[in-house]
Protein backbone atom coordinates (compact mmCIF):
# COMPACT_ATOMS: atom_id res chain seq x y z
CA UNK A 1 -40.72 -13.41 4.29
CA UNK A 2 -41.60 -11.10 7.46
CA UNK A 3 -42.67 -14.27 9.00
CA UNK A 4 -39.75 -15.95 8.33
CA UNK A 5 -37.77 -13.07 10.32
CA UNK A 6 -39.63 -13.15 13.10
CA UNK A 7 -39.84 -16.81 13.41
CA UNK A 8 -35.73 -16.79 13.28
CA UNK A 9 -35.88 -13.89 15.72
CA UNK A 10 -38.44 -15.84 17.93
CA UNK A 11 -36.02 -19.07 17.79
CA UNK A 12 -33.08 -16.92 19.10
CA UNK A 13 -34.45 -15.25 21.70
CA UNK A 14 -35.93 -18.28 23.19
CA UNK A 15 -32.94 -20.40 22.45
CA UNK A 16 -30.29 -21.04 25.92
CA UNK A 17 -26.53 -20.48 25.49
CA UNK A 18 -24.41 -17.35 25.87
CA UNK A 19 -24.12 -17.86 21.76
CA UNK A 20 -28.01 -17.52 21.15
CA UNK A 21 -27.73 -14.65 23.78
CA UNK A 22 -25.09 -13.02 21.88
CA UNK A 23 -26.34 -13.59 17.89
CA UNK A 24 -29.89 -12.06 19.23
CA UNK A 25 -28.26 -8.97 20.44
CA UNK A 26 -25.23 -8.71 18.28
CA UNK A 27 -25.64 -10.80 15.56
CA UNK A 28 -22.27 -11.41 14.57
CA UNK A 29 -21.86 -15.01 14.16
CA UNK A 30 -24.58 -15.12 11.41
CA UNK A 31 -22.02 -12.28 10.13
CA UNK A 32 -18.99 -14.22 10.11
CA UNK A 33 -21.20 -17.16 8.30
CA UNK A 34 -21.93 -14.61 5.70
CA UNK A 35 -18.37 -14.32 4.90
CA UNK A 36 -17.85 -17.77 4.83
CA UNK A 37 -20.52 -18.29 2.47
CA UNK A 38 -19.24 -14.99 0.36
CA UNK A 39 -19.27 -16.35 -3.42
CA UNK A 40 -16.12 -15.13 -5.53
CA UNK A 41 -15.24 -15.93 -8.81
CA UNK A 42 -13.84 -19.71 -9.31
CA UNK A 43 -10.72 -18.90 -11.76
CA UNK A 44 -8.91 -16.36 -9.11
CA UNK A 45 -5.23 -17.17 -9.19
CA UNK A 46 -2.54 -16.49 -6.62
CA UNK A 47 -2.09 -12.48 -7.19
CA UNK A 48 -5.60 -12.27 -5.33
CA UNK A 49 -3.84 -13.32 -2.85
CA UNK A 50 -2.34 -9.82 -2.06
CA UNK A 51 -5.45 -7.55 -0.72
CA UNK A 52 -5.87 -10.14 2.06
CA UNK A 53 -1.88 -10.30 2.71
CA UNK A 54 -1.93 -6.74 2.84
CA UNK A 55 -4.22 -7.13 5.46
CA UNK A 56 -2.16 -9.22 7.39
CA UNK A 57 0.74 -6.70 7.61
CA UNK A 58 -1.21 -3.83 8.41
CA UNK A 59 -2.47 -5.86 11.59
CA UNK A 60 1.34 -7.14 12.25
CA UNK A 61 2.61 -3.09 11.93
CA UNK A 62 -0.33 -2.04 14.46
CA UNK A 63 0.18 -4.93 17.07
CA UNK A 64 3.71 -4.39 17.52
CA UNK A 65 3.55 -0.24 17.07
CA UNK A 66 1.43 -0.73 19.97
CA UNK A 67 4.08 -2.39 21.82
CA UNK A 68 6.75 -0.05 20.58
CA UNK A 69 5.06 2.77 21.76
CA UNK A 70 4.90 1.81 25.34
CA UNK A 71 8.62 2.52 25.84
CA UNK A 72 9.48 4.73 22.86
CA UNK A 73 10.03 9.13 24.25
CA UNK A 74 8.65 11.35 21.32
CA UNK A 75 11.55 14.46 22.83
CA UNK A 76 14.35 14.82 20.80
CA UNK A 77 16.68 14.55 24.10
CA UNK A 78 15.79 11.40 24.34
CA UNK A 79 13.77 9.61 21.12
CA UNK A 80 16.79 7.75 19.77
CA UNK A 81 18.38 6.99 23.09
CA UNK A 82 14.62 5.08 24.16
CA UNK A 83 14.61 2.98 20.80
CA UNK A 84 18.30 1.55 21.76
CA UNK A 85 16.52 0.85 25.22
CA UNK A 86 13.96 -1.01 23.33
CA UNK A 87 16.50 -2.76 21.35
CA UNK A 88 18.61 -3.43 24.35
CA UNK A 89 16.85 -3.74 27.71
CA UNK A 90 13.13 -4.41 26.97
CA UNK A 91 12.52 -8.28 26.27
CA UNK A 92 12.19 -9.07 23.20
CA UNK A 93 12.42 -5.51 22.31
CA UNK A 94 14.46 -6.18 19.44
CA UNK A 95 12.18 -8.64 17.72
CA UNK A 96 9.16 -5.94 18.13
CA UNK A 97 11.24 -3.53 16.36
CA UNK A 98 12.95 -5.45 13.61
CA UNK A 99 9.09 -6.77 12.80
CA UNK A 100 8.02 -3.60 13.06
CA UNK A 101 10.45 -2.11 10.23
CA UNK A 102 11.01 -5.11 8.30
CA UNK A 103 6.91 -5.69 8.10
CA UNK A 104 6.89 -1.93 7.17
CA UNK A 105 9.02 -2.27 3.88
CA UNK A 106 7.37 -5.62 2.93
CA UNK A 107 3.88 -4.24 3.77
CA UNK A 108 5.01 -2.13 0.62
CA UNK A 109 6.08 -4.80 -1.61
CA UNK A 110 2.85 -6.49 -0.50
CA UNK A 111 1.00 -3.21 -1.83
CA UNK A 112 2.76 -2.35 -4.80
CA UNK A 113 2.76 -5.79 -6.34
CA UNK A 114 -1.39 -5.30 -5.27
CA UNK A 115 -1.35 -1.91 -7.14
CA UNK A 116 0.61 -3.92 -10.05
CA UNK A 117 -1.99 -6.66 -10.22
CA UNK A 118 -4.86 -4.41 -10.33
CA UNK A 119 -3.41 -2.29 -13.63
CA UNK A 120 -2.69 -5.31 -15.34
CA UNK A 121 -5.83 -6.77 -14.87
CA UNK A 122 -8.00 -3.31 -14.66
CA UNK A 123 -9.39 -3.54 -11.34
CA UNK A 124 -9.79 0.51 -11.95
CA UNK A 125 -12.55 -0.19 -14.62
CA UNK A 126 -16.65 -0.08 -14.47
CA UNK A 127 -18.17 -0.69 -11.83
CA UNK A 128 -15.61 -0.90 -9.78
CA UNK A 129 -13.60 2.41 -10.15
CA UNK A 130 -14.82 3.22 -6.42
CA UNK A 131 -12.47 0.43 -5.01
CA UNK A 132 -9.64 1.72 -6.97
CA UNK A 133 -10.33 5.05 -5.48
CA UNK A 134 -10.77 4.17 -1.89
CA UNK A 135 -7.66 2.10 -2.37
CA UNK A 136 -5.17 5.15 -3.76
CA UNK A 137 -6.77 6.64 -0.74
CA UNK A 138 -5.07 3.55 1.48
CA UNK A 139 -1.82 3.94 -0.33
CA UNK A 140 -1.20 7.73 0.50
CA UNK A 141 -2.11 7.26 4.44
CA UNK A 142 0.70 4.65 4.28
CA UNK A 143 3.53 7.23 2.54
CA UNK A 144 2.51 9.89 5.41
CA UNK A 145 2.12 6.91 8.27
CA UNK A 146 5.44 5.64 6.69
CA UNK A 147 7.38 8.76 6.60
CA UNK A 148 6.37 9.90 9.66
CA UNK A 149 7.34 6.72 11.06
CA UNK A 150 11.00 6.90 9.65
CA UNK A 151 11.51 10.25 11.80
CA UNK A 152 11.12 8.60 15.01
CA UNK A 153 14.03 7.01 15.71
CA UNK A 154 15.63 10.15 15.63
CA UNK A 155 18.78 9.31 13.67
CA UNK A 156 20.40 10.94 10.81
CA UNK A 157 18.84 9.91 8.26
CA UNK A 158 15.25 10.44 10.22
CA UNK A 159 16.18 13.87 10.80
CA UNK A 160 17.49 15.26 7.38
CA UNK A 161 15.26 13.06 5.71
CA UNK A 162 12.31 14.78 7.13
CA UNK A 163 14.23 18.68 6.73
CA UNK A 164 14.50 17.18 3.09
CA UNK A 165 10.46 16.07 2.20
CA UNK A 166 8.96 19.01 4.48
CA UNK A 167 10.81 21.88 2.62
CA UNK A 168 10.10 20.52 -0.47
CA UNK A 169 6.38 22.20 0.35
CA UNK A 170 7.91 25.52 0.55
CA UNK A 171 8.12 25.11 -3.69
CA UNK A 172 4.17 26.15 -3.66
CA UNK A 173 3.46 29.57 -4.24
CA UNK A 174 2.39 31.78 -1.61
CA UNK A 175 1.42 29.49 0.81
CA UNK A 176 4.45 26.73 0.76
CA UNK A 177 6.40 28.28 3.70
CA UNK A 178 3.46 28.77 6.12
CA UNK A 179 2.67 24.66 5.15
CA UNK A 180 6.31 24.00 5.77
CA UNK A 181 5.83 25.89 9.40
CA UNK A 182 2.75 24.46 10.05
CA UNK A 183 4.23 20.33 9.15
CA UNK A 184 7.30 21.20 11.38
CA UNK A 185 5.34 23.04 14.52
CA UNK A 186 8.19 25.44 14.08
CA UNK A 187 11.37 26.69 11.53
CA UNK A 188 13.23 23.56 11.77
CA UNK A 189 12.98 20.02 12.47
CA UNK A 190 12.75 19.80 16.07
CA UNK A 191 10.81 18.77 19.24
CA UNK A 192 7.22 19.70 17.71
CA UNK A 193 7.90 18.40 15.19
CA UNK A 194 8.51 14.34 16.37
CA UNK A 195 5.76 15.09 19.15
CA UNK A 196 3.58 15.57 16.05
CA UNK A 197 4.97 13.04 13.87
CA UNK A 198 4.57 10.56 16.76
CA UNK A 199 0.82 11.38 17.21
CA UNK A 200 0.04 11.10 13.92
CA UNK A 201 1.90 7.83 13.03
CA UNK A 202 -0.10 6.52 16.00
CA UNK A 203 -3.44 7.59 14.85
CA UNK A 204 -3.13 6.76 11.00
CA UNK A 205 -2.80 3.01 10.74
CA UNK A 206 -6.08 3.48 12.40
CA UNK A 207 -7.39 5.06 9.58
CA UNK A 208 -5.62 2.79 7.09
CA UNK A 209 -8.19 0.03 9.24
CA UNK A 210 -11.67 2.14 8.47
CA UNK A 211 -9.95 2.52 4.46
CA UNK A 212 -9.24 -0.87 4.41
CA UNK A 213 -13.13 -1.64 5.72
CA UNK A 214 -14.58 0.66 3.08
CA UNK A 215 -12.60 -0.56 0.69
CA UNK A 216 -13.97 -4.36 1.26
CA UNK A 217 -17.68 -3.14 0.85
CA UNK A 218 -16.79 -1.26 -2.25
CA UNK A 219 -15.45 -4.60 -3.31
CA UNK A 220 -18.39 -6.11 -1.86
CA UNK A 221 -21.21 -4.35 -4.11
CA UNK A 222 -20.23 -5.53 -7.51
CA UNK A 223 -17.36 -8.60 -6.02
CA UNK A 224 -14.56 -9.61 -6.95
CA UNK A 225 -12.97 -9.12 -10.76
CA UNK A 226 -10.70 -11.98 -12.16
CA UNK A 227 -7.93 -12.34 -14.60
CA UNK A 228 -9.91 -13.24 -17.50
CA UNK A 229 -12.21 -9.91 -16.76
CA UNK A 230 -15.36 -11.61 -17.78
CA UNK A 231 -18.10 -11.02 -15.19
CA UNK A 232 -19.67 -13.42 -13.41
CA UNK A 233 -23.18 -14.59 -15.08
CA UNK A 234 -24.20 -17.43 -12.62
CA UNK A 235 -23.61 -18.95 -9.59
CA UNK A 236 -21.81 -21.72 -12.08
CA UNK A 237 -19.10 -19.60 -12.72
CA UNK A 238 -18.31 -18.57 -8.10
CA UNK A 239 -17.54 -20.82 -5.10
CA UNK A 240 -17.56 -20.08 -1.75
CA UNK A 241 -14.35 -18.54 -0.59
CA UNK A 242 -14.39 -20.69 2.75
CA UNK A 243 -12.56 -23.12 2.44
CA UNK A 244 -11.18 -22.58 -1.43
CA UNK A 245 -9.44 -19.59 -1.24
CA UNK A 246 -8.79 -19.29 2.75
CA UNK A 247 -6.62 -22.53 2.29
CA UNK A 248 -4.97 -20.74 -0.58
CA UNK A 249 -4.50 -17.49 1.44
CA UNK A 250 -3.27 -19.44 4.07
CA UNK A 251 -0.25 -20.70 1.73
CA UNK A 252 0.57 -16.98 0.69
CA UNK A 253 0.25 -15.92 4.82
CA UNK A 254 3.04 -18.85 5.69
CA UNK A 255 5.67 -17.52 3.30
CA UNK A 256 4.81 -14.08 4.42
CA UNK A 257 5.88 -15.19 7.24
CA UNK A 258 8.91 -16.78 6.16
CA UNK A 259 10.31 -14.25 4.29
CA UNK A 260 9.49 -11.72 7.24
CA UNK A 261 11.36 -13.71 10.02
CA UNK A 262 14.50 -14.31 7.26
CA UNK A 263 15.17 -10.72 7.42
CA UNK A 264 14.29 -10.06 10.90
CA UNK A 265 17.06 -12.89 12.35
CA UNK A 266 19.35 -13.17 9.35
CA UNK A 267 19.62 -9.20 7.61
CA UNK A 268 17.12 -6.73 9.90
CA UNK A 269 19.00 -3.88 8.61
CA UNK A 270 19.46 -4.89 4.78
CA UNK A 271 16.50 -2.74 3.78
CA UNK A 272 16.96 0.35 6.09
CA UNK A 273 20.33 3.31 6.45
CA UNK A 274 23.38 2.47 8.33
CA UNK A 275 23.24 6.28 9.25
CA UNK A 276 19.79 6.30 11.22
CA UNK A 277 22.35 4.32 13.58
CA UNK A 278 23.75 7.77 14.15
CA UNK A 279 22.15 10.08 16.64
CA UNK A 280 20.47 13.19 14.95
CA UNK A 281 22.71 16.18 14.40
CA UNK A 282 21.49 19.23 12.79
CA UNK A 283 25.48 19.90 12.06
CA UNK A 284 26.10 17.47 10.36
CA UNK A 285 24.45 16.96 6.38
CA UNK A 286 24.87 13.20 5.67
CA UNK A 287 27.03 13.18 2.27
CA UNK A 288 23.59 11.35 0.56
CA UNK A 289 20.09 12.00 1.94
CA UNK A 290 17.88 9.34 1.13
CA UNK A 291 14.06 8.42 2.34
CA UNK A 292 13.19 4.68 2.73
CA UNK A 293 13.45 2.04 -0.38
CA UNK A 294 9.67 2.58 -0.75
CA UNK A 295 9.53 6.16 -1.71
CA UNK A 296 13.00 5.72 -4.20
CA UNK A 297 10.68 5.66 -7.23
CA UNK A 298 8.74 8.95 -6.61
CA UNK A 299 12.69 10.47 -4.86
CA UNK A 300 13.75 9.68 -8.19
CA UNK A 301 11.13 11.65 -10.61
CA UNK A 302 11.36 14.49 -8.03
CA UNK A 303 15.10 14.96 -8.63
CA UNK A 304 14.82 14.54 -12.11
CA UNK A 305 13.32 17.68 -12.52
CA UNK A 306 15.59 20.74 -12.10
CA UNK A 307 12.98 23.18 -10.77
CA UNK A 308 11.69 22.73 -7.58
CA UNK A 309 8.08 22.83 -8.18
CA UNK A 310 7.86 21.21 -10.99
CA UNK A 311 9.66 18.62 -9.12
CA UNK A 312 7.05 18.43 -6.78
CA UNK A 313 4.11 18.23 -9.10
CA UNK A 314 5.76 15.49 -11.08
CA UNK A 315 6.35 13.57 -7.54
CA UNK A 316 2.47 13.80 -6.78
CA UNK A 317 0.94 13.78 -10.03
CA UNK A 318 2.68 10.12 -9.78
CA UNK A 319 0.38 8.84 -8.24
CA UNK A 320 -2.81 11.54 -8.50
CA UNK A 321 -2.80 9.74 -12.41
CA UNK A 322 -4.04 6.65 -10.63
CA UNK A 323 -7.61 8.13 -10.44
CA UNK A 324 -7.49 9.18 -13.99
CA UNK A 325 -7.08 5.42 -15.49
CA UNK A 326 -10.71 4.25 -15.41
CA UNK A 327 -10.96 7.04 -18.19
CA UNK A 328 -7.71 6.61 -19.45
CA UNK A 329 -7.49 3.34 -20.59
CA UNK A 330 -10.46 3.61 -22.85
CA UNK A 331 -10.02 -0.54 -24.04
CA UNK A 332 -13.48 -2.47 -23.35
CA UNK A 333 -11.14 -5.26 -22.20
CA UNK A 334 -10.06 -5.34 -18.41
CA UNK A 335 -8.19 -7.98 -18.37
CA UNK A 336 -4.25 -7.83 -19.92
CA UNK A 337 -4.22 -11.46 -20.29
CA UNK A 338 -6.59 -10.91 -23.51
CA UNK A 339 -4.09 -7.40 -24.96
CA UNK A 340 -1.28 -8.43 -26.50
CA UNK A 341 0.30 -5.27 -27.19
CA UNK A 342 -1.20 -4.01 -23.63
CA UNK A 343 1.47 -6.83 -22.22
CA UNK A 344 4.31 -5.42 -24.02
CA UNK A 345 4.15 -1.76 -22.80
CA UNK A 346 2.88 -3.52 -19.30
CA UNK A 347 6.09 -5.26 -18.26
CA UNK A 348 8.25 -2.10 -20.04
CA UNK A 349 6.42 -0.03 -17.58
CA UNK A 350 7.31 -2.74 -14.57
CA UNK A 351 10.51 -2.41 -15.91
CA UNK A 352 10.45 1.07 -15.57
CA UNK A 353 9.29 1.73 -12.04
CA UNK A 354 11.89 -1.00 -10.94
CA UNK A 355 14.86 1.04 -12.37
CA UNK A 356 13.21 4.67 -11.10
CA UNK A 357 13.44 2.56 -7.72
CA UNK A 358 17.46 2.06 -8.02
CA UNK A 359 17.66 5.65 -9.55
CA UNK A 360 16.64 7.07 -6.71
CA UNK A 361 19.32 5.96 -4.30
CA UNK A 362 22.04 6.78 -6.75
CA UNK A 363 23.83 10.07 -6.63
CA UNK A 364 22.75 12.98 -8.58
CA UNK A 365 24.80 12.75 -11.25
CA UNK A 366 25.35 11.82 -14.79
CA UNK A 367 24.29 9.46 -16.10
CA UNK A 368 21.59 8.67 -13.22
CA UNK A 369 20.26 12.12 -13.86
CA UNK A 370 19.61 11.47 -17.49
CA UNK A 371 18.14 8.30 -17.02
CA UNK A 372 16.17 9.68 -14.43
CA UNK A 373 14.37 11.96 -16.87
CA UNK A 374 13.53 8.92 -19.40
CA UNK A 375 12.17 6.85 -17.08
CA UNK A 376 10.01 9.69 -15.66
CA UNK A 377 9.23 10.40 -19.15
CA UNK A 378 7.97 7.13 -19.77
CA UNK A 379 6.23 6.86 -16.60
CA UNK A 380 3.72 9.50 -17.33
CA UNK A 381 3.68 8.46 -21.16
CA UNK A 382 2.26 5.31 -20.82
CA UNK A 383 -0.64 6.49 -18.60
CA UNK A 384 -1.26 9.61 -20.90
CA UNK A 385 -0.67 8.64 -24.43
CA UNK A 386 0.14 4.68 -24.98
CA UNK A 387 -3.22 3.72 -22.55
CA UNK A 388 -5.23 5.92 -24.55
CA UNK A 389 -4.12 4.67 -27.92
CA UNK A 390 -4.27 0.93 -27.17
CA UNK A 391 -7.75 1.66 -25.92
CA UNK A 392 -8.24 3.30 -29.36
CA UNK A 393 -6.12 0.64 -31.68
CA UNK A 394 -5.53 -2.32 -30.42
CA UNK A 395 -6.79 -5.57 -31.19
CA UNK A 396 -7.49 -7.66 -28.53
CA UNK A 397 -8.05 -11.66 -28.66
CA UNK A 398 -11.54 -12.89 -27.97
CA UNK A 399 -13.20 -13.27 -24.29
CA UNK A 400 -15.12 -16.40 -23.32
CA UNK A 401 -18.66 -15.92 -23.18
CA UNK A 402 -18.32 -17.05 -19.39
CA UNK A 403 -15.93 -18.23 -16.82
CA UNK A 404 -16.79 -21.67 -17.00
CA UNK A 405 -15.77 -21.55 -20.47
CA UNK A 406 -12.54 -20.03 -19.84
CA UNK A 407 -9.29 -22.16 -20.28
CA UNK A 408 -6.93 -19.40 -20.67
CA UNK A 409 -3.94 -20.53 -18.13
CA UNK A 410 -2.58 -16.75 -16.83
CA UNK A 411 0.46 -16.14 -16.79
């Protein structure tokens, strides 16, 4: 085997060409044949598709924040003043920034209907409860990259938006109002505080990037699951994802693509505030403060609660729950394809997070309020109690012994 090495090491460094120069030194072409060689399993369907979409709009949101941040000012004189610059006098300024938000909200859709597939199928279970970690990790570097990001333009809705989500750390005990002062650089929303935002929603996607790398050799040790959940036995049951599933990414990349460039020319502002079209004003409180569609779900629970705290807790413990559900859902069965009464609370739960979404841009009133609570109520009861009992009491149907013996069509 040692021989074999150093013959193949001998061969390159005697070979001519800048290639055999380059793969003795840096072998990176034998590394990209490696991936083209990687084996997955041969029944993936289309909502496999979504880790390597994901990837596609994190690259988008970093090439064109790149370009955005050549002209944008991070001094509240003159922050929203420089974006209508970019919209108005750089070329093409407009299309950069319309991308750039548009690719931001469905980066999210992207990510959530990720998240989705991987608790329907249990991507969260043994052995790969690492990946499911690494990836909660990914999604709470986008709320704070995301968040930050909405402060920037410096319009109304950036500015009370941000007074809203930083004092809500003042709740903790003790410590919440030196977190608050340390967030803001200062008592109040001001010129720290979008010098600090700016650095930090420059230097997270970045971050997001070595995530997103950890989280492919996580996936990498034990490979890919699929949605019948059995594992793979032989090399019978995997084919090479070059050219099976790149042709079938490719497919999911072009209406990506569509869909992004449908918004950007024919409704860029459909998913964003007609106030952050308004100039900041500390004066003047917006009738109804509301943070971007994507954090409308968690906006929601948070309101729910009447004390502030408690508010707050039920807004992160949202999503902290994630890394409880490899122990949670105690069924032997990953796969919701083969738990029929699994599928029934599944889609109720879908259900659920979709209305918490359109409860959190209503008013706070009656009935929203209400139904508020309830959904919030059900949100933490199905990862708490009805996870744990179908673990404990449900029947599921029978697996195949292997892939190659599975016909189930998923739904």
């Amino acid at each position: 085997m040692q021989n074999d090495i150093k013959k193949k090491e001998q061969e390159l460094e005697e070979g001519k060409g800048i290639l055999n120069w380059i793969e003795y030194r840096l072998p990176i072409f034998s590394f990209l044949k490696h991936l083209a060689s990687y084996q997955v399993p041969k029944n993936l369907n289309y909502a496999w598709n979504f880790g390597s979409l994901a990837g596609i709009a994190l690259l988008l949101q970093i090439i064109t924040g790149i370009f955005l941040a050549m002209h944008y000012t991070p001094h509240v004189d003159y922050a929203f003043n420089s974006v209508e610059h970019i919209m108005r006098d750089v070329n093409y300024g407009w299309l950069i920034r319309y991308t750039h938000a548009v690719g931001a909200s469905l980066f999210f859709i992207v990510v959530y209907a990720h998240i989705m597939r991987g608790l329907y199928y249990g991507s969260y279970k043994k052995p790969r409860e690492m990946v499911w970690f690494i990836g909660i990790f990914i999604f709470f570097a986008m709320m704070a990259t995301a968040f930050m990001g909405y402060v920037l333009p410096w319009g109304q809705m950036s500015f009370w938006g941000a007074t809203v989500i930083t004092n809500l750390f003042s709740a903790i005990p003790v410590i919440g109002d030196k977190i608050v002062i340390w967030l803001l650089g200062g008592f109040s929303v001001d010129n720290p505080t979008l010098n600090r935002f700016f650095a930090l929603h420059y230097l997270l996607p970045f971050i997001i990037v070595a995530l997103a790398m950890l989280h492919i050799m996580a996936l990498h040790r034990f490979g890919s699951g699929n949605p019948s959940g059995v594992e793979v036995k032989s090399s019978k049951d995997t084919i090479p994802i070059y050219p099976y599933y790149i042709a079938k990414d490719c497919i999911t990349f072009g209406l990506f693509f569509i869909v992004l460039f449908a918004f950007v020319f024919y409704a860029p502002n459909y998913l964003g505030h007609p106030d952050n079209y308004i100039e900041a004003d500390p004066m003047v409180t917006p009738p109804h403060i509301v943070p971007e569609w994507y954090f409308l779900p968690f906006y929601a629970m948070l309101r729910s609660i009447p004390n502030k705290l408690a508010g707050v807790v039920a807004m992160f413990a949202s999503i902290i729950v994630w890394f409880l559900l490899p122990w949670l859902d105690t069924s032997k069965v990953k796969s919701g394809a083969y738990r029929p009464v699994f599928k029934i609370f599944f889609w109720i739960f879908v259900i659920n997070f979709l209305l918490l979404s359109w409860l959190g841009g209503q008013e706070v009133k009656e009935p929203y309020i209400t139904l508020s609570r309830l959904s919030t109520l059900y949100y933490f009861t199905y990862f708490f109690i009805v996870l744990p009992l179908l673990g404990k009491y449900e029947k599921p149907r029978a697996l195949p012994k292997t892939l190659s013996d599975s016909t189930l069509e998923i739904e």
